[in-house]
C-alpha atoms as a PDB file:
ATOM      1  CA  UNK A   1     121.710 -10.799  35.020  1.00  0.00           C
ATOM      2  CA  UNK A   2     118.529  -8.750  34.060  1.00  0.00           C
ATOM      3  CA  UNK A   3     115.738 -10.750  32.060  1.00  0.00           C
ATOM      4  CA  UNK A   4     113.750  -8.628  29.601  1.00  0.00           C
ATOM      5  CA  UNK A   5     110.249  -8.900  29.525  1.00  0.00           C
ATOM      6  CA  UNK A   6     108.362 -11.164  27.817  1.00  0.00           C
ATOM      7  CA  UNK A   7     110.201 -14.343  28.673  1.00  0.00           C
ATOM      8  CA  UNK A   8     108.772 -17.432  28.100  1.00  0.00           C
ATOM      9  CA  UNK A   9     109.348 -20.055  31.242  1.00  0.00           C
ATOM     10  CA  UNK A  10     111.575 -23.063  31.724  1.00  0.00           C
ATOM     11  CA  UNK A  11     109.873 -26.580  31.566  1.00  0.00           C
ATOM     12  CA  UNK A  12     111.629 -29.705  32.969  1.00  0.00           C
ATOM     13  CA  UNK A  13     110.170 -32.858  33.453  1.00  0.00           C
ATOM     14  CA  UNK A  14     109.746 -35.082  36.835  1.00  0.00           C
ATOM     15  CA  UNK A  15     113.403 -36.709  35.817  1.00  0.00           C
ATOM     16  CA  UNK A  16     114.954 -33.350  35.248  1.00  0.00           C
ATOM     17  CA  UNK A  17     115.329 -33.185  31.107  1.00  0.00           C
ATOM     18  CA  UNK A  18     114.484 -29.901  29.230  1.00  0.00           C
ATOM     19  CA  UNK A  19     111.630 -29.344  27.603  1.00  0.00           C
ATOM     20  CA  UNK A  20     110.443 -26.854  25.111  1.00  0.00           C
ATOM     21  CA  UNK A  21     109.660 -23.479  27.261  1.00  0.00           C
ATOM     22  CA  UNK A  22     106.270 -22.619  27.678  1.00  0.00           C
ATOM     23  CA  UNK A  23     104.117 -19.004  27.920  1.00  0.00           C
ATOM     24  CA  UNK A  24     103.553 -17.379  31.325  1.00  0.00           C
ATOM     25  CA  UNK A  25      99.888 -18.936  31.192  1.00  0.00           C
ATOM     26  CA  UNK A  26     100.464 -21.943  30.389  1.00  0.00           C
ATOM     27  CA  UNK A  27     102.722 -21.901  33.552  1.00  0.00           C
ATOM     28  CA  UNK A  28     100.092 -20.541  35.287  1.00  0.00           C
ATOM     29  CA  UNK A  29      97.699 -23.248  34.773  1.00  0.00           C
ATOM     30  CA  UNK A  30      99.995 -25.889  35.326  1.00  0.00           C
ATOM     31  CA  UNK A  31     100.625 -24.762  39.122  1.00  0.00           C
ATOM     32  CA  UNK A  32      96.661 -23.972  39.720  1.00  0.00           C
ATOM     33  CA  UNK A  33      96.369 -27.289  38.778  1.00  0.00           C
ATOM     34  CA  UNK A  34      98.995 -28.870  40.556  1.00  0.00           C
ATOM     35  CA  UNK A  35     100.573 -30.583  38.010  1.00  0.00           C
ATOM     36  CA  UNK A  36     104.024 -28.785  38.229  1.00  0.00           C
ATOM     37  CA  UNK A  37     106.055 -27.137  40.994  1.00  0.00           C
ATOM     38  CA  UNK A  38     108.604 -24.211  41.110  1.00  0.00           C
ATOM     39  CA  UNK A  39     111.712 -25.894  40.220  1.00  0.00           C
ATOM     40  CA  UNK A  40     114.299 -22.499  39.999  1.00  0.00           C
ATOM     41  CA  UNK A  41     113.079 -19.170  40.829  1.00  0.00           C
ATOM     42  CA  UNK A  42     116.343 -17.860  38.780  1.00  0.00           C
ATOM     43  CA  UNK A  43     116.062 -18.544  35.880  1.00  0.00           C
ATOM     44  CA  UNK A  44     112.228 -19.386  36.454  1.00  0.00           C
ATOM     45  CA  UNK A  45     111.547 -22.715  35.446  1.00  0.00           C
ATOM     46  CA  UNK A  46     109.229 -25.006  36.622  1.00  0.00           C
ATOM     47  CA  UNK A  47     109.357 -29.073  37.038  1.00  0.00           C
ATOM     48  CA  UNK A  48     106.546 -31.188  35.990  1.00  0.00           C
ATOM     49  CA  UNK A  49     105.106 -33.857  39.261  1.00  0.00           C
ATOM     50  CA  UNK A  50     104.604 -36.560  35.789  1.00  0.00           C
ATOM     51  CA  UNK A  51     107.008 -37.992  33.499  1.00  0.00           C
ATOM     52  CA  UNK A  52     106.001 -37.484  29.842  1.00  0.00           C
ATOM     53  CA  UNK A  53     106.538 -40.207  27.169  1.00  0.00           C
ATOM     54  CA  UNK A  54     108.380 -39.548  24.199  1.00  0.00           C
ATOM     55  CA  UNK A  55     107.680 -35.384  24.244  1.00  0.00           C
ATOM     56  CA  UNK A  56     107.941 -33.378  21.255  1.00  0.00           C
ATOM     57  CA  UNK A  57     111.114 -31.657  21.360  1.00  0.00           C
ATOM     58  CA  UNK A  58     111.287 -28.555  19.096  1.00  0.00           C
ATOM     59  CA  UNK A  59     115.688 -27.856  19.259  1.00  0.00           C
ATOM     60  CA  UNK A  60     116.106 -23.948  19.975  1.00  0.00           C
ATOM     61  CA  UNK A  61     119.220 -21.509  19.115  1.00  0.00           C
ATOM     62  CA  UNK A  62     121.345 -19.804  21.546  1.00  0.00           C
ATOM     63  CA  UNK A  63     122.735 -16.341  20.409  1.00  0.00           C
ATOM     64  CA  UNK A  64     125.275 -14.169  22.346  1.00  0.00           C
ATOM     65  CA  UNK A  65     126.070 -10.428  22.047  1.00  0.00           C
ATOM     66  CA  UNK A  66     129.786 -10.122  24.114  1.00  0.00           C
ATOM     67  CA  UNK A  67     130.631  -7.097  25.321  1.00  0.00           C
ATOM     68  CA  UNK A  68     133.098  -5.532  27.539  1.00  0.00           C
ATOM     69  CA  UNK A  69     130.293  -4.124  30.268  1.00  0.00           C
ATOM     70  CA  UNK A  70     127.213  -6.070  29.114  1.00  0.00           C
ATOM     71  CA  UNK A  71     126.243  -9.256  27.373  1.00  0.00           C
ATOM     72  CA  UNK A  72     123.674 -10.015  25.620  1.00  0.00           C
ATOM     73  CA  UNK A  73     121.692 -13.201  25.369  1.00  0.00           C
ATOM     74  CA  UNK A  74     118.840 -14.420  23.333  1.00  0.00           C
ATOM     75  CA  UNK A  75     116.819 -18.042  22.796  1.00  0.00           C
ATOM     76  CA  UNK A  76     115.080 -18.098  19.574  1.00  0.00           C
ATOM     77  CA  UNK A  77     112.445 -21.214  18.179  1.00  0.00           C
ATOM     78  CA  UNK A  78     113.528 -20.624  14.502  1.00  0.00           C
ATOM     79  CA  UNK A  79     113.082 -16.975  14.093  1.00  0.00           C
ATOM     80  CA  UNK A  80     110.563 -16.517  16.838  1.00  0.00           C
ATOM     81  CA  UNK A  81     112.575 -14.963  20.343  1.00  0.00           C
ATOM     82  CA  UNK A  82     111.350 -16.824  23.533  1.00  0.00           C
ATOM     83  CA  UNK A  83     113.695 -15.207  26.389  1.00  0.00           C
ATOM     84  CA  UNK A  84     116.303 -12.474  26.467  1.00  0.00           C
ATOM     85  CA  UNK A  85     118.592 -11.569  29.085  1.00  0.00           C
ATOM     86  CA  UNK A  86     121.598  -9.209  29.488  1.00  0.00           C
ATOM     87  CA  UNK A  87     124.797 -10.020  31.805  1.00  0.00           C
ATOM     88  CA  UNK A  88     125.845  -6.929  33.618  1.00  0.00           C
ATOM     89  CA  UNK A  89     130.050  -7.321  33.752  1.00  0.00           C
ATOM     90  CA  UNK A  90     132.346  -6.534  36.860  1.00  0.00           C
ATOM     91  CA  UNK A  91     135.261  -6.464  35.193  1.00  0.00           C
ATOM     92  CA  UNK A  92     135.643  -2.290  36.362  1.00  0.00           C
ATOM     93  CA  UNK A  93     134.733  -3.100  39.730  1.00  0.00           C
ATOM     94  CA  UNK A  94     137.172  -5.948  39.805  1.00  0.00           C
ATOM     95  CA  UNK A  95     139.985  -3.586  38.489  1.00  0.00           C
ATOM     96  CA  UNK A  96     139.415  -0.964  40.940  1.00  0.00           C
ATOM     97  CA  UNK A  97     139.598  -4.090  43.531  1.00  0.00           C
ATOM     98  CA  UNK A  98     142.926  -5.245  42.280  1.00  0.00           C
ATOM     99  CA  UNK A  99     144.160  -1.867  42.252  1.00  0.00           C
ATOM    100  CA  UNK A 100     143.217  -1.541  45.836  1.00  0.00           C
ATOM    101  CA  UNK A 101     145.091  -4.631  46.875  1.00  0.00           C
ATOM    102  CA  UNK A 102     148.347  -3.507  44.986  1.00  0.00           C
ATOM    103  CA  UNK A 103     148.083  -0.206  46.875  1.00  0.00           C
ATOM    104  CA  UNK A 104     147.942  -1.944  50.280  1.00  0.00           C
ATOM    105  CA  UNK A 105     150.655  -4.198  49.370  1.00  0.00           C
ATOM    106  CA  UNK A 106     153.141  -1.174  48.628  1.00  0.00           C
ATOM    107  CA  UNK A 107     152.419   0.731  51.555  1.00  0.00           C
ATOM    108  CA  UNK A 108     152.677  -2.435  53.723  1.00  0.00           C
ATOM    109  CA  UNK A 109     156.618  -2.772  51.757  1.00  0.00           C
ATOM    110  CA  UNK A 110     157.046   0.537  53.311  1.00  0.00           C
ATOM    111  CA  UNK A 111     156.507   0.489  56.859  1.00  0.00           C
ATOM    112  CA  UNK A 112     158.869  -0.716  59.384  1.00  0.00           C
ATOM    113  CA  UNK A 113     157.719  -4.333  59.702  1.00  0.00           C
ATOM    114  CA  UNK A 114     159.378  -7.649  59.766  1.00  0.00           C
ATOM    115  CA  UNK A 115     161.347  -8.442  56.696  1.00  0.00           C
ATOM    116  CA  UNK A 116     159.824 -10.996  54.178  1.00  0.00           C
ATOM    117  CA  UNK A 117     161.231 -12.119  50.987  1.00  0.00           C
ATOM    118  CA  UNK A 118     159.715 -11.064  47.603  1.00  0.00           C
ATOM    119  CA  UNK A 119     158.005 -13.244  46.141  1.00  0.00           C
ATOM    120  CA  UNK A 120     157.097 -11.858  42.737  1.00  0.00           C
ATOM    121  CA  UNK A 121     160.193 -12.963  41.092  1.00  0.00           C
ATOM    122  CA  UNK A 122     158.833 -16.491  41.612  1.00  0.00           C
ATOM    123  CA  UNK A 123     155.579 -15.810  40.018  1.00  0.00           C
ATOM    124  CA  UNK A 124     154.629 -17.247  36.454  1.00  0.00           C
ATOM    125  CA  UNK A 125     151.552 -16.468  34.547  1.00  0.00           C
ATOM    126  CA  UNK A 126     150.419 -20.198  33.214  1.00  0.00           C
ATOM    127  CA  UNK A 127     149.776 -20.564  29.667  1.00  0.00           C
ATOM    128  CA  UNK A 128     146.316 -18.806  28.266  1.00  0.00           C
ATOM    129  CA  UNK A 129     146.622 -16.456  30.897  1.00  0.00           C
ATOM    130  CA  UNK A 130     143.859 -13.617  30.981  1.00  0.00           C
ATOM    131  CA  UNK A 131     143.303 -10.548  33.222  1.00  0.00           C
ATOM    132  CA  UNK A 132     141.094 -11.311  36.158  1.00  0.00           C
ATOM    133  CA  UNK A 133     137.751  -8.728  34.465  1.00  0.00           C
ATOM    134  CA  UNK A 134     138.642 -10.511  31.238  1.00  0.00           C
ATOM    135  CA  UNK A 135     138.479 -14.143  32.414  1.00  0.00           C
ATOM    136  CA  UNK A 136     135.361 -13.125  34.572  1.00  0.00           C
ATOM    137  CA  UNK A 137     133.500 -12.245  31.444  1.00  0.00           C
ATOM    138  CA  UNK A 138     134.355 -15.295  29.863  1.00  0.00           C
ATOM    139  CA  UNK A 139     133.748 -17.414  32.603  1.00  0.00           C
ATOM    140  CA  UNK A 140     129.896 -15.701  33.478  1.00  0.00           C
ATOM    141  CA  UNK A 141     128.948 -16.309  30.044  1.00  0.00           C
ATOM    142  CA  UNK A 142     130.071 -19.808  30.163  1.00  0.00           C
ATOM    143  CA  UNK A 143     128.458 -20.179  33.431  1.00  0.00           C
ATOM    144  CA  UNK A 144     124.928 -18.882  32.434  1.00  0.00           C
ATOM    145  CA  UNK A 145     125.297 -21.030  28.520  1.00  0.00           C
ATOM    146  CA  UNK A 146     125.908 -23.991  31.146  1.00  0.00           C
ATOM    147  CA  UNK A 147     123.089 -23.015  33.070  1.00  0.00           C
ATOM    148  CA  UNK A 148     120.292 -22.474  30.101  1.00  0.00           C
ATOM    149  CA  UNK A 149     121.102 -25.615  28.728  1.00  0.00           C
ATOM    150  CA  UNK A 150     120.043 -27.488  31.709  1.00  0.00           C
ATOM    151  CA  UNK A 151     116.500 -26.062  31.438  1.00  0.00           C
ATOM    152  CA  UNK A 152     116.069 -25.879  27.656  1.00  0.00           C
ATOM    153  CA  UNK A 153     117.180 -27.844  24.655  1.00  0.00           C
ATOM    154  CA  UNK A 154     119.850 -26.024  22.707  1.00  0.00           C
ATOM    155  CA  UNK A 155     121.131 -27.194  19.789  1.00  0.00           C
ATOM    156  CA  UNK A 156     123.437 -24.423  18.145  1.00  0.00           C
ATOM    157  CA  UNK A 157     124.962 -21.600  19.825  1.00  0.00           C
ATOM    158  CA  UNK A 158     125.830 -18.580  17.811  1.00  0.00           C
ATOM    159  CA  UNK A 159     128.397 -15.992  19.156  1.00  0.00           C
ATOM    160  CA  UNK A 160     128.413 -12.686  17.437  1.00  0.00           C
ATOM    161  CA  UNK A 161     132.121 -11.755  16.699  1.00  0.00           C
ATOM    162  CA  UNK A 162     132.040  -7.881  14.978  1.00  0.00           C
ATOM    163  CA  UNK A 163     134.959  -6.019  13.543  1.00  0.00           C
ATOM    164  CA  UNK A 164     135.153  -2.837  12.306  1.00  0.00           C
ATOM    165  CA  UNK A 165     137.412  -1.889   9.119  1.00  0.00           C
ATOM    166  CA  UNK A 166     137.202   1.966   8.868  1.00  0.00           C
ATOM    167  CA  UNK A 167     139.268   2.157   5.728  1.00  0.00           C
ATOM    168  CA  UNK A 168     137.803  -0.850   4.091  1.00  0.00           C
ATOM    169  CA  UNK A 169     134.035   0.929   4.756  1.00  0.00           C
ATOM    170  CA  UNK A 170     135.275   4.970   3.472  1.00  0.00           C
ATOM    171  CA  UNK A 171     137.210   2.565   0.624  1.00  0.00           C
ATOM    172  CA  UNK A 172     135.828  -0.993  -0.033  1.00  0.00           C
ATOM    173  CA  UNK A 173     138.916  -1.126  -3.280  1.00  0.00           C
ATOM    174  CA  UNK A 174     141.591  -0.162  -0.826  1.00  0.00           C
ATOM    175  CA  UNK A 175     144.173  -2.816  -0.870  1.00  0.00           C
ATOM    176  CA  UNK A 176     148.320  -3.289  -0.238  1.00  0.00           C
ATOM    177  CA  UNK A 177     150.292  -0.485   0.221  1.00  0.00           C
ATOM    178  CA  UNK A 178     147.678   2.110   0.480  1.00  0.00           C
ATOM    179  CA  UNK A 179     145.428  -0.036   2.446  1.00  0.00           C
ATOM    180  CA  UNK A 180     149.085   0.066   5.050  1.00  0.00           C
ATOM    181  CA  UNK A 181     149.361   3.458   4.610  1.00  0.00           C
ATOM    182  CA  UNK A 182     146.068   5.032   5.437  1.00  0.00           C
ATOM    183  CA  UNK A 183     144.264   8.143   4.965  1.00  0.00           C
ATOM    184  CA  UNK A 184     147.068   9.971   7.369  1.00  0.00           C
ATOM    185  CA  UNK A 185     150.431   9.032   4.841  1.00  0.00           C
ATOM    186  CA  UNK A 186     151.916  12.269   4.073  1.00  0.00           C
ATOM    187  CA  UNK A 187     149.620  14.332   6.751  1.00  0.00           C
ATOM    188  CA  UNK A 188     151.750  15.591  10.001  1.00  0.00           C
ATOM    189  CA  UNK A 189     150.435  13.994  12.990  1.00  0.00           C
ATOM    190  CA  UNK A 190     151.252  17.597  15.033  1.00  0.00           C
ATOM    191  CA  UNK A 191     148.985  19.232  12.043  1.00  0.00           C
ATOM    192  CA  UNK A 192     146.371  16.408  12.653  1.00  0.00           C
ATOM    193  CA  UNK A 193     146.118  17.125  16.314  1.00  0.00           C
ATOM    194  CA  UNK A 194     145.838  20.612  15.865  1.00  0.00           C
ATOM    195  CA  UNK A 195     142.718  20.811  13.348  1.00  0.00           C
ATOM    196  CA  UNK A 196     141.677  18.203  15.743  1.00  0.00           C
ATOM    197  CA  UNK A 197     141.204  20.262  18.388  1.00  0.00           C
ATOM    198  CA  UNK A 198     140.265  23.428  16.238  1.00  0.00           C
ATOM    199  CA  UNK A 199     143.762  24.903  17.125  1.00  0.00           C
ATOM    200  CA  UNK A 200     142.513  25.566  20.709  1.00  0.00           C
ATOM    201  CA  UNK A 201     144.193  24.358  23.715  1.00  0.00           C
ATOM    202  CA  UNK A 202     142.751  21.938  25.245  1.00  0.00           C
ATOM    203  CA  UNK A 203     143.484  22.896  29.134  1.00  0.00           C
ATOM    204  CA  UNK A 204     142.504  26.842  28.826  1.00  0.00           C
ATOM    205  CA  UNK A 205     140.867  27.227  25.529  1.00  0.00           C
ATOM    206  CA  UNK A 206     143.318  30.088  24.576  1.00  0.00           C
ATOM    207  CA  UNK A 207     144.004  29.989  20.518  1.00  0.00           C
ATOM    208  CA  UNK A 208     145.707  32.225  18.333  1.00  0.00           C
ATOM    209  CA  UNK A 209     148.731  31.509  20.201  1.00  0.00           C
ATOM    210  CA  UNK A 210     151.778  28.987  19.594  1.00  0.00           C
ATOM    211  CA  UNK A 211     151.049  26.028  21.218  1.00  0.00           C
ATOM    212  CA  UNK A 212     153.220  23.065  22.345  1.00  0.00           C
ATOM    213  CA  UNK A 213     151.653  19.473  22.806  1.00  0.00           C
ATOM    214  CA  UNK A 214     151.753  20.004  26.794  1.00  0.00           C
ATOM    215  CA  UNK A 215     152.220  23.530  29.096  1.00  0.00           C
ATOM    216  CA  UNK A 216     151.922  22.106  32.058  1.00  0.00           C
ATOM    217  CA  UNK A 217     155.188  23.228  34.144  1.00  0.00           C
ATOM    218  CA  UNK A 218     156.702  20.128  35.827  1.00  0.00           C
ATOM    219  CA  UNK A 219     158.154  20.260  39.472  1.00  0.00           C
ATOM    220  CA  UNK A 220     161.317  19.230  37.495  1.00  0.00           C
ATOM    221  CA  UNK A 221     161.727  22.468  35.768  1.00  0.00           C
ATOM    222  CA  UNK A 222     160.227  24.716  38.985  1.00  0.00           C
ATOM    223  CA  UNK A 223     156.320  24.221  38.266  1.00  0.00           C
ATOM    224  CA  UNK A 224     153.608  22.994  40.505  1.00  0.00           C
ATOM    225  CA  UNK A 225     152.439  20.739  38.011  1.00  0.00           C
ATOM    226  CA  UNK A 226     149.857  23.391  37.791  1.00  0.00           C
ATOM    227  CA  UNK A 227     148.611  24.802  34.139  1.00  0.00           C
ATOM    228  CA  UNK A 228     150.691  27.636  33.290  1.00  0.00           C
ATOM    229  CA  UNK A 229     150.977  30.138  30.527  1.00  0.00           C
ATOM    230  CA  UNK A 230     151.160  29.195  26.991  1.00  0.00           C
ATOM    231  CA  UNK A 231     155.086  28.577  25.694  1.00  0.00           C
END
């Protein structure tokens, strides 16, 4: 997680309950004067050394940006921002992990060691079952929305959930059959592809030439899997 400058800084008190976040200086002044202590350095958030009587608590608003390789995060007092942050993902280097172990699995099958029963057949994926880089996303976010309430009173949380109609914004009447349709009813998908590409093949660039959707010779048919000459 990367916090973006400037952040205000988390404020407990002596028994451990949020309180509003305060500027850099005021933090400041509060340690040259002894009156609070380094409590977390991550998030940083300090701990008072007195308990305060009936503090006034202003409530703040937690917003999220999901996304699949970052996440965004934001605290806002009404419509003022106090602290950012952005969660960097590992759901690619968690694939390429998982990938990895699969690998090693199959060439272990292969090799001329001691028989042992498969066991994927006895596998079952429990209900609400999500790909390991999709549940860690979920789960991080969780983890830090746990974490930032601990330090600061939260009283909404807002999730930004965007979707994209492409028809609906080229055609905001579109509706029933046409809106099913689309723009492509009637239009070849092989004509599509080829004004997509500006009738030029994609592998060699050749054009003016009749072109198939792949010319790649397969070892099937005597190739190399190499690119060969346009059919």
């Amino acid at each position: 997680m990367q916090p973006n400058k400037p952040s205000q800084v988390f404020l407990v008190d002596t028994n451990k309950k949020p309180l509003n976040p305060i500027t850099p200086r005021q933090a400041r002044k509060l340690l040259e004067k002894g009156k609070a202590a380094v409590f977390r350095r991550y998030p940083f958030t300090l701990i008072l050394k007195r308990e305060i009587e009936n503090p006034e608590i202003f409530p703040l608003t937690l917003k999220i940006d999901p996304g699949s390789k970052t996440a965004g995060i934001a605290l806002l007092s009404g419509d003022v921002v106090i602290w950012v942050a952005q969660i960097e993902h590992r759901g690619h280097a968690i694939s390429e992990v998982l990938t990895s172990r699969a690998q090693s699995r199959r060439s272990r099958r292969g090799r001329k060691t001691r028989y042992r029963a498969p066991r994927f057949d006895n596998r079952k994926r429990k209900e609400g079952w999500l790909p390991p880089s999709l549940m860690h996303r979920v789960q991080t976010t969780e983890t830090w929305v746990r974490r930032l309430m601990k330090f600061c009173p939260i009283a909404e949380i807002w999730i930004e959930r965007v979707k994209f109609d492409s028809q609906l914004m080229q055609n905001e009447n579109i509706s029933g059959v046409e809106y099913q349709q689309g723009s492509l009813m009637g239009y070849s998908v092989r004509e599509y592809l080829l004004e997509k590409w500006g009738r030029e093949c994609s592998y060699c660039g050749k054009k003016d030439v009749p072109l198939q959707v792949e010319h790649i010779v397969p070892k099937s048919k005597g190739g190399s899997n190499r690119i060969g000459n346009l059919t």
